[in-house]
C-alpha atoms as a PDB file:
ATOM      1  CA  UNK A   1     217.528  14.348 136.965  1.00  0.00           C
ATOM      2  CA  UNK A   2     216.667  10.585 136.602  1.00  0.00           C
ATOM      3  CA  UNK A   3     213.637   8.951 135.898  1.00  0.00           C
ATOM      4  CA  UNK A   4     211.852   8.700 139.772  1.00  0.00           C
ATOM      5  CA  UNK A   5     213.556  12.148 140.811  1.00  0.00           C
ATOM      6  CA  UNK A   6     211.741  14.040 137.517  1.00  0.00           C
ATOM      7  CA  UNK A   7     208.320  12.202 138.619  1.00  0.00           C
ATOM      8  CA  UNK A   8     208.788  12.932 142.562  1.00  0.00           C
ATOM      9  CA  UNK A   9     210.058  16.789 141.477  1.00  0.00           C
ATOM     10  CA  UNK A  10     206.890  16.912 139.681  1.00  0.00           C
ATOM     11  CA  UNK A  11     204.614  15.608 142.390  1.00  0.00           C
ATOM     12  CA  UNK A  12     205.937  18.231 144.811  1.00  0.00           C
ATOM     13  CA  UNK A  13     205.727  21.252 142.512  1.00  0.00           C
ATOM     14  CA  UNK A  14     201.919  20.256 141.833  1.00  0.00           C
ATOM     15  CA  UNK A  15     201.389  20.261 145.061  1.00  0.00           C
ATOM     16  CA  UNK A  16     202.611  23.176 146.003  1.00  0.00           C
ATOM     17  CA  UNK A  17     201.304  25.052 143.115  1.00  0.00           C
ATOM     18  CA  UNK A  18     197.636  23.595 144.096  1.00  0.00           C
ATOM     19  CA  UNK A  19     198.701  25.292 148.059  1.00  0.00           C
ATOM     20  CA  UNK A  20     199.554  28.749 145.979  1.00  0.00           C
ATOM     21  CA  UNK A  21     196.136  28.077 144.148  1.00  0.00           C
ATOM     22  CA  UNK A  22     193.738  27.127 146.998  1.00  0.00           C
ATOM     23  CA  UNK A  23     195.641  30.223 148.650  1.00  0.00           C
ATOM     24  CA  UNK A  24     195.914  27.829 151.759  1.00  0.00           C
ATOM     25  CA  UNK A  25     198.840  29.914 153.162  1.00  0.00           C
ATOM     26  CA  UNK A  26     198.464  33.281 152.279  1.00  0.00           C
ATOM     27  CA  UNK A  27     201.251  35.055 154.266  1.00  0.00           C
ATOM     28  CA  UNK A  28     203.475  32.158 153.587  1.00  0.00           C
ATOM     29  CA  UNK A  29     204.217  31.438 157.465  1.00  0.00           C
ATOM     30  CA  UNK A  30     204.363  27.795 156.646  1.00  0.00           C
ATOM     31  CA  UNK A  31     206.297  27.967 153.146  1.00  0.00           C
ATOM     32  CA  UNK A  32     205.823  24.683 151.292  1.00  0.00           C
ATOM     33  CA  UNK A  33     208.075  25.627 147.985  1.00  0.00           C
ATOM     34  CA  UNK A  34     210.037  22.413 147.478  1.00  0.00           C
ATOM     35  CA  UNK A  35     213.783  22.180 147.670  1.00  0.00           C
ATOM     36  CA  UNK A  36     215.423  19.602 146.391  1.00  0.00           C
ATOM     37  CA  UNK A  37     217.915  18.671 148.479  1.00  0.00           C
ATOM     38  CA  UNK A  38     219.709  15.407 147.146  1.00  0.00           C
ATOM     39  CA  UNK A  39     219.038  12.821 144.093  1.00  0.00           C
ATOM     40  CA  UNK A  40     216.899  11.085 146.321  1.00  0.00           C
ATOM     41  CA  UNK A  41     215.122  13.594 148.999  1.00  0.00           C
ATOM     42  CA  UNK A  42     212.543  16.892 148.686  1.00  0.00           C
ATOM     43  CA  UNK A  43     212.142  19.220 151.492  1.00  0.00           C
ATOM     44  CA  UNK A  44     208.824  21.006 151.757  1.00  0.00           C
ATOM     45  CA  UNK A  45     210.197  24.393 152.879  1.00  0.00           C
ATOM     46  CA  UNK A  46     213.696  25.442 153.400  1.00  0.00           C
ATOM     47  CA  UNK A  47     213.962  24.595 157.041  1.00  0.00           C
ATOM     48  CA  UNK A  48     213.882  20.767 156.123  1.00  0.00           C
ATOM     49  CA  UNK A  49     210.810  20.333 159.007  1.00  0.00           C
ATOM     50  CA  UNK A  50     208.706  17.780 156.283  1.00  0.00           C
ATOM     51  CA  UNK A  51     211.414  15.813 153.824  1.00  0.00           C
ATOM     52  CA  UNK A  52     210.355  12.887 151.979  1.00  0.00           C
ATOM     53  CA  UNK A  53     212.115  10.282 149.517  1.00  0.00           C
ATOM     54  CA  UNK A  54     211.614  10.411 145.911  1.00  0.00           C
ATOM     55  CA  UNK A  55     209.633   7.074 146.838  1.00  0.00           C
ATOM     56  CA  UNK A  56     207.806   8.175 149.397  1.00  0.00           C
ATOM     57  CA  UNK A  57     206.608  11.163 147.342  1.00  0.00           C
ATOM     58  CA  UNK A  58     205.361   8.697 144.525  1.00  0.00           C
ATOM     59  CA  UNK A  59     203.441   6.904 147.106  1.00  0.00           C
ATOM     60  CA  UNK A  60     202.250   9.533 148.527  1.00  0.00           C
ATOM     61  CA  UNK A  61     200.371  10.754 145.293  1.00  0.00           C
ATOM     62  CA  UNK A  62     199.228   7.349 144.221  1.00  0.00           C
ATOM     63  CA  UNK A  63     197.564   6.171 147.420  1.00  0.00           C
ATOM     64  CA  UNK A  64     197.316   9.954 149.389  1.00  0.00           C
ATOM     65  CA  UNK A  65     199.476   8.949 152.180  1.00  0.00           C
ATOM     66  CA  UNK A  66     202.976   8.489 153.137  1.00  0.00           C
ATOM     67  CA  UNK A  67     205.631   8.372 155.594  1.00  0.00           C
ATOM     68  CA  UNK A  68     207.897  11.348 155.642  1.00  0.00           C
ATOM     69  CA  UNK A  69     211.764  11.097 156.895  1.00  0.00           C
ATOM     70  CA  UNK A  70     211.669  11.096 160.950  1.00  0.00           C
ATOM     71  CA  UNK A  71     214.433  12.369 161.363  1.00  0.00           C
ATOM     72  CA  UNK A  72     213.596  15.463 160.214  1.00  0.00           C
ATOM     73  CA  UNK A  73     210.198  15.555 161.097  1.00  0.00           C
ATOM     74  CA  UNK A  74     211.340  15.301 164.856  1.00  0.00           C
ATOM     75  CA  UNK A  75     213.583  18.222 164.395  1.00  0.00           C
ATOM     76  CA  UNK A  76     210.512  20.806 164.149  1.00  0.00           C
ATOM     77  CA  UNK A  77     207.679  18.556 164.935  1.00  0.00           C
ATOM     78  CA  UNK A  78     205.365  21.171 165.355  1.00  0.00           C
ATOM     79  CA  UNK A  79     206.167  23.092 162.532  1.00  0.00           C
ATOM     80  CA  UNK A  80     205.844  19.728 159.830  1.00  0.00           C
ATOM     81  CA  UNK A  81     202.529  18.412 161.316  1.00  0.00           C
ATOM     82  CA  UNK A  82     201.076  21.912 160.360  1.00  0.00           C
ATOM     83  CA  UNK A  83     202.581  21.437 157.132  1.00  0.00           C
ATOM     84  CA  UNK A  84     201.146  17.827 156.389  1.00  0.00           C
ATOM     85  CA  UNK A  85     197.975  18.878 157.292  1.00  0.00           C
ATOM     86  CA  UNK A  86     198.206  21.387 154.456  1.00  0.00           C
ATOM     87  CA  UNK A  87     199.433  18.815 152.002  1.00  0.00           C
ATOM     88  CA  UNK A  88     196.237  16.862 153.877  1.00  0.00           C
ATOM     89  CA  UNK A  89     193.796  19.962 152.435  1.00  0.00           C
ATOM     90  CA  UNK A  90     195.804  20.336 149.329  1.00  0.00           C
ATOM     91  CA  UNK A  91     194.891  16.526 148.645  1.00  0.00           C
ATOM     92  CA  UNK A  92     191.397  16.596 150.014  1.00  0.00           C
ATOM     93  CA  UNK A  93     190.553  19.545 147.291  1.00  0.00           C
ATOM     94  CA  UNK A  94     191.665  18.020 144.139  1.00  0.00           C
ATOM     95  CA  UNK A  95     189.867  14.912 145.188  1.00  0.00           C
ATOM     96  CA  UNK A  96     186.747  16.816 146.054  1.00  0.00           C
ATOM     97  CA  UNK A  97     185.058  16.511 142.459  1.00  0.00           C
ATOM     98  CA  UNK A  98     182.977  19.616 141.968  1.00  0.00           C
ATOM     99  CA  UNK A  99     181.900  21.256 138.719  1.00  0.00           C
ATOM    100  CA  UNK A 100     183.166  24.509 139.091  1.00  0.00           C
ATOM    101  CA  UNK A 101     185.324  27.384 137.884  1.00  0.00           C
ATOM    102  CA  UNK A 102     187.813  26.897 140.699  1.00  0.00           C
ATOM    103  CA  UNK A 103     188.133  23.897 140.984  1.00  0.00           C
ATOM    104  CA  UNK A 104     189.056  23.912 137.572  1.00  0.00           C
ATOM    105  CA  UNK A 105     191.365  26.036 137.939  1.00  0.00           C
ATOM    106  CA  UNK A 106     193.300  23.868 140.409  1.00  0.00           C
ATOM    107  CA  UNK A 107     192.858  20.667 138.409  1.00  0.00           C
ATOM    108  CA  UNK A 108     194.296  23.025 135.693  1.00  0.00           C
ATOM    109  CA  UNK A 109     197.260  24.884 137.293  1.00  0.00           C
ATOM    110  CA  UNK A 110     198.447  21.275 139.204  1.00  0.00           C
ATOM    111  CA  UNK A 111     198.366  19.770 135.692  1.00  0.00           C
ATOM    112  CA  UNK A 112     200.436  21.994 133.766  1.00  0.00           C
ATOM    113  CA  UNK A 113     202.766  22.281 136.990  1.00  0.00           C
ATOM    114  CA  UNK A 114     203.890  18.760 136.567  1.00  0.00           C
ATOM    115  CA  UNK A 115     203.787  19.407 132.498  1.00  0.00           C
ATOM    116  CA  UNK A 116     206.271  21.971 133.206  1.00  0.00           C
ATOM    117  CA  UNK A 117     208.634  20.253 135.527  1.00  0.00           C
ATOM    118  CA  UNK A 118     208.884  17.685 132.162  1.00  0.00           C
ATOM    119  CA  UNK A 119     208.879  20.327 129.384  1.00  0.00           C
ATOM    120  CA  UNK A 120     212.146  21.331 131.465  1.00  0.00           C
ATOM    121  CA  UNK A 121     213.243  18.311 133.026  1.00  0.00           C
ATOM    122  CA  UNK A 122     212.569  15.280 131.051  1.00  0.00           C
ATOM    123  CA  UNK A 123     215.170  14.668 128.419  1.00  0.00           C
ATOM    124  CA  UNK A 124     212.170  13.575 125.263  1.00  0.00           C
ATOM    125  CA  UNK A 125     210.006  16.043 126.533  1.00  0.00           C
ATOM    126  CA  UNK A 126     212.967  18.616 126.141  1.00  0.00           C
ATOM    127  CA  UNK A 127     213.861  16.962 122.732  1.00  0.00           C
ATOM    128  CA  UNK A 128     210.636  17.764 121.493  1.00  0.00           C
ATOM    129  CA  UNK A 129     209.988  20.879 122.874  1.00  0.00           C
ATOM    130  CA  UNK A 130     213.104  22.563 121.682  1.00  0.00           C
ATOM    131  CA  UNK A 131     213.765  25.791 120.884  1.00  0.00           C
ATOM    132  CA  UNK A 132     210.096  26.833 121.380  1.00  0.00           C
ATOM    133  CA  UNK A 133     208.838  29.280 124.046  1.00  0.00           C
ATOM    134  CA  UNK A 134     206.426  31.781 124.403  1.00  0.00           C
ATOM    135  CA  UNK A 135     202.785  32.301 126.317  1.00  0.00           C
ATOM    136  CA  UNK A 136     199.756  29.415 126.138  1.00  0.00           C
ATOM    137  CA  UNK A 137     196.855  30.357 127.594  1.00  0.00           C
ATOM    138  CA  UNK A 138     194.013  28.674 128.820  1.00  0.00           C
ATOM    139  CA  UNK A 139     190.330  30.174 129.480  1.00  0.00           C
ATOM    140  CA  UNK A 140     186.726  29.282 129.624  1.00  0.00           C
ATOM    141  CA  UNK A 141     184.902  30.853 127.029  1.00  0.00           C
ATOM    142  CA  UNK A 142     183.392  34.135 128.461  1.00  0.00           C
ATOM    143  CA  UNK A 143     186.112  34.886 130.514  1.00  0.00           C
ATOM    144  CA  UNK A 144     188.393  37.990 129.797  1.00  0.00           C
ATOM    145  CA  UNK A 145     191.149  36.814 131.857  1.00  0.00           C
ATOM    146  CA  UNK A 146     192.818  33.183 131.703  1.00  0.00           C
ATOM    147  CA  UNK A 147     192.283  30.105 134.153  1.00  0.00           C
ATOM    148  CA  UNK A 148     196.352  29.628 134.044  1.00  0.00           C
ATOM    149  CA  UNK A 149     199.036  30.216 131.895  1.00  0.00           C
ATOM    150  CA  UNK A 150     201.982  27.754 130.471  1.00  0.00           C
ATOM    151  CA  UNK A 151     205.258  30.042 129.484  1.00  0.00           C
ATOM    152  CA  UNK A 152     208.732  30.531 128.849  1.00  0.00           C
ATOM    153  CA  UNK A 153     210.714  33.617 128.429  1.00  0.00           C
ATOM    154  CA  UNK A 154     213.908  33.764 126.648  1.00  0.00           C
ATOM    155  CA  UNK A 155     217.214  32.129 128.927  1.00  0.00           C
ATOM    156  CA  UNK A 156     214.468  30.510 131.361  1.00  0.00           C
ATOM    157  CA  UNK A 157     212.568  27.688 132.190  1.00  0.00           C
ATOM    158  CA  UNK A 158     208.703  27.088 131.653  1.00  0.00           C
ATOM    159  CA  UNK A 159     206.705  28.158 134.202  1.00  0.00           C
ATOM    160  CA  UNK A 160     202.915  28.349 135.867  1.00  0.00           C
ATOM    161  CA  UNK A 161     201.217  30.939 136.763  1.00  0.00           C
ATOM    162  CA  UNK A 162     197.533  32.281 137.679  1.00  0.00           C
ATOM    163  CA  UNK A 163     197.717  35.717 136.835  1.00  0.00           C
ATOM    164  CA  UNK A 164     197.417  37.020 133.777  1.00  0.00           C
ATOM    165  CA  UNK A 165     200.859  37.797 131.922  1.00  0.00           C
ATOM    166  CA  UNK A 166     200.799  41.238 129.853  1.00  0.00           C
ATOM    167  CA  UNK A 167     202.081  40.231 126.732  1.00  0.00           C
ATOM    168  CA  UNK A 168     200.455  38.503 123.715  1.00  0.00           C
ATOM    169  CA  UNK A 169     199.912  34.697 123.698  1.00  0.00           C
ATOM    170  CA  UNK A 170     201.194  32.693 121.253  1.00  0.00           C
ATOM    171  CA  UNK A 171     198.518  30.053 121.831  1.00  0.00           C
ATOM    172  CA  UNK A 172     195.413  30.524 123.053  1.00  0.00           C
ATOM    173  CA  UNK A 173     193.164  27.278 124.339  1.00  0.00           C
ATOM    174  CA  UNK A 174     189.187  27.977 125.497  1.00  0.00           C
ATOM    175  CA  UNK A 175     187.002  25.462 127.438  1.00  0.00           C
ATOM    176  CA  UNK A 176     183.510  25.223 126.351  1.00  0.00           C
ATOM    177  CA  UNK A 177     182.417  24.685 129.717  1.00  0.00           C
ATOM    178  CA  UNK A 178     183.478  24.035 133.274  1.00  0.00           C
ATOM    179  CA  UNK A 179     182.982  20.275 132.385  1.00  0.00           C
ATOM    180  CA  UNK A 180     184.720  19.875 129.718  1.00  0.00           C
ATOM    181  CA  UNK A 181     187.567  21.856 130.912  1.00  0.00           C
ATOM    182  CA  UNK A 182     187.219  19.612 133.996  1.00  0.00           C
ATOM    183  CA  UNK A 183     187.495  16.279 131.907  1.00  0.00           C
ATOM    184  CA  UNK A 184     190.260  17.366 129.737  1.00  0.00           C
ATOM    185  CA  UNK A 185     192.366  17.956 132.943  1.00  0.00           C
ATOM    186  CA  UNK A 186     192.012  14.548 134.256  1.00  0.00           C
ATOM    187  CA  UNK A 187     192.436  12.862 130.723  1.00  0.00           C
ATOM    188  CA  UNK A 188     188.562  11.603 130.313  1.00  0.00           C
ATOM    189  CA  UNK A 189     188.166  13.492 126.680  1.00  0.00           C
ATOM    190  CA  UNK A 190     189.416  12.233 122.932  1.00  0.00           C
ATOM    191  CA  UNK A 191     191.140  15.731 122.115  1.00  0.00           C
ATOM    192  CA  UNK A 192     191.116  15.331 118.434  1.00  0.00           C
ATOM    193  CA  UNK A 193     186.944  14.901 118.932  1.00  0.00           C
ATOM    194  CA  UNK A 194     186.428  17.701 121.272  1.00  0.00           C
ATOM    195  CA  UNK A 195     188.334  19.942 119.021  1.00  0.00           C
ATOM    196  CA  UNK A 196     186.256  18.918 115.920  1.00  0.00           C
ATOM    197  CA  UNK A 197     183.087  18.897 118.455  1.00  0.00           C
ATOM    198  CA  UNK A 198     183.899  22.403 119.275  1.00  0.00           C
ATOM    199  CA  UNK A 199     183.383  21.554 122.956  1.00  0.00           C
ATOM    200  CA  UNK A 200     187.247  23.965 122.848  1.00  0.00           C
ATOM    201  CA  UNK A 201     188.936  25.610 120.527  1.00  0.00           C
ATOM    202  CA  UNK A 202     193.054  26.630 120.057  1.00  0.00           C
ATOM    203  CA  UNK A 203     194.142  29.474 118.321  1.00  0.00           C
ATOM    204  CA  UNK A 204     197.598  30.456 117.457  1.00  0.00           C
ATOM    205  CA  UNK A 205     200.909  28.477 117.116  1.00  0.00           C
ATOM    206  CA  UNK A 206     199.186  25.157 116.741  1.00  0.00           C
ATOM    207  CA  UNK A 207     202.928  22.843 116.620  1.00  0.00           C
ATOM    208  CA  UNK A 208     203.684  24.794 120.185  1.00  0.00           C
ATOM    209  CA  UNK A 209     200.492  23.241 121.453  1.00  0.00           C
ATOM    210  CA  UNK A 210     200.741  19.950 119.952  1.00  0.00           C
ATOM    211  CA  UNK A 211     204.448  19.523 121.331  1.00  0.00           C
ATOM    212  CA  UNK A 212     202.846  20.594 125.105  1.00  0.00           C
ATOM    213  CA  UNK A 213     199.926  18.378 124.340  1.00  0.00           C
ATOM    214  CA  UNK A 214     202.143  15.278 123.770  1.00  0.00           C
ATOM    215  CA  UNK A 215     204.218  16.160 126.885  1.00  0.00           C
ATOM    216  CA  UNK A 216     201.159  16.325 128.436  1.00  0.00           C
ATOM    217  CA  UNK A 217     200.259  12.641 128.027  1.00  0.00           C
ATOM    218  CA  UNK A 218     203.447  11.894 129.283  1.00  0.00           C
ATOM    219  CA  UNK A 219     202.838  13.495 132.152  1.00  0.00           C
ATOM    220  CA  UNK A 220     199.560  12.409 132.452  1.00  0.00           C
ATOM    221  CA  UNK A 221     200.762   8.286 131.785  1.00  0.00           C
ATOM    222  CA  UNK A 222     203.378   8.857 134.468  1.00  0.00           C
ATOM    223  CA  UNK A 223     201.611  10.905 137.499  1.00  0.00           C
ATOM    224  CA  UNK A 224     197.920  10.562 136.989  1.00  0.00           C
ATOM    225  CA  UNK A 225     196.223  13.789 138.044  1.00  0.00           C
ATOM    226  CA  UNK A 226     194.234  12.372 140.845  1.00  0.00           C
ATOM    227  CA  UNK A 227     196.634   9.615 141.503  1.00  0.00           C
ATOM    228  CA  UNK A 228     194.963   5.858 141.231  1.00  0.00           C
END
């Protein structure tokens, strides 16, 4: 993938995983996994209803709104205005600014979505990744069961989920509070400070984390959490 088409792959994986999150269509009757179908195009479902350009995309995270191909659209116009106006809530959520456990949990999950997409995608993120794989985890402290989980198995890709995986982490990250969970996510906390601060701590494989951490803020430079 080039440059725009990592960035625009990474937009539309975040946003779907913040649809799986919010649980905003259950049954999946209006499926918004991306497909990519070209260098320069994602469709939002298989049936190609809501496709937009690898520009378009970008745009549509920086500013929340943006034109998707007509063409298309007009082919199941029904079926794509449904489907904007989940993109609509998707975007409406992670904008909404509350202090809790869920919403962390999206800010989370959408985060390490578009971490992912470079950890697999993104040839310095690969180069620095290498080799590595294995389970992060991240929790608030209290909590038996993680917020969201960063991991790669053996012959596959990293990957998000929200459920907890049955096997033993390799790195384990715990947020002080909702807050500062909250702030890490959208890049407002000095890491090396918190960490001395205790506001979270990291157990484990500490080079795994500090390889994700640095492809992290290169996610974070490129695709802002909350757009600009």
């Amino acid at each position: 993938m080039h440059s725009e088409q990592i960035k625009a792959w990474a937009v539309s994986r975040s946003i779907y995983m913040g649809g799986n999150v919010l649980e905003i269509d259950p049954y999946n009757r209006l499926s918004i996994k991306p497909q990519i179908l070209n260098e320069h195009m994602v469709s939002f479902g298989n049936r190609k209803e809501l496709v937009f350009t690898n520009e378009n995309l970008l745009k549509l995270h920086r500013v929340g709104f943006s034109l998707p191909e007509i063409g298309f659209l007009m082919s199941h116009p029904f079926q794509a205005l449904k489907k904007i106006n989940l993109l609509r809530k998707i975007g409406s959520s992670l904008k909404a600014n509350v202090r809790s456990k869920a919403y962390l949990r999206l800010l989370l999950a959408v985060g390490l979505e578009a971490t992912a997409v470079h950890l697999n995608e993104d040839k310095k993120c690969r180069s620095i990744i290498g080799s590595d794989k294995g389970i992060v985890e991240f929790y608030l402290d209290g909590d038996p069961l993680p917020l969201a989980s960063l991991y790669k198995k053996e012959g596959s890709v990293w990957t998000v989920t929200i459920t907890a995986l049955q096997k033993k982490a390799k790195v384990r990250i715990s947020f002080k509070s909702v807050d500062v969970g909250i702030k890490s996510c959208l890049g407002q906390l000095n890491p090396q400070v918190c960490s001395a601060l205790g506001d979270y701590t990291i157990d484990g494989y500490l080079p795994l984390m500090d390889k994700i951490g640095y492809c992290a803020r290169i996610t974070g430079h490129d695709l802002p959490i909350l757009g600009s």
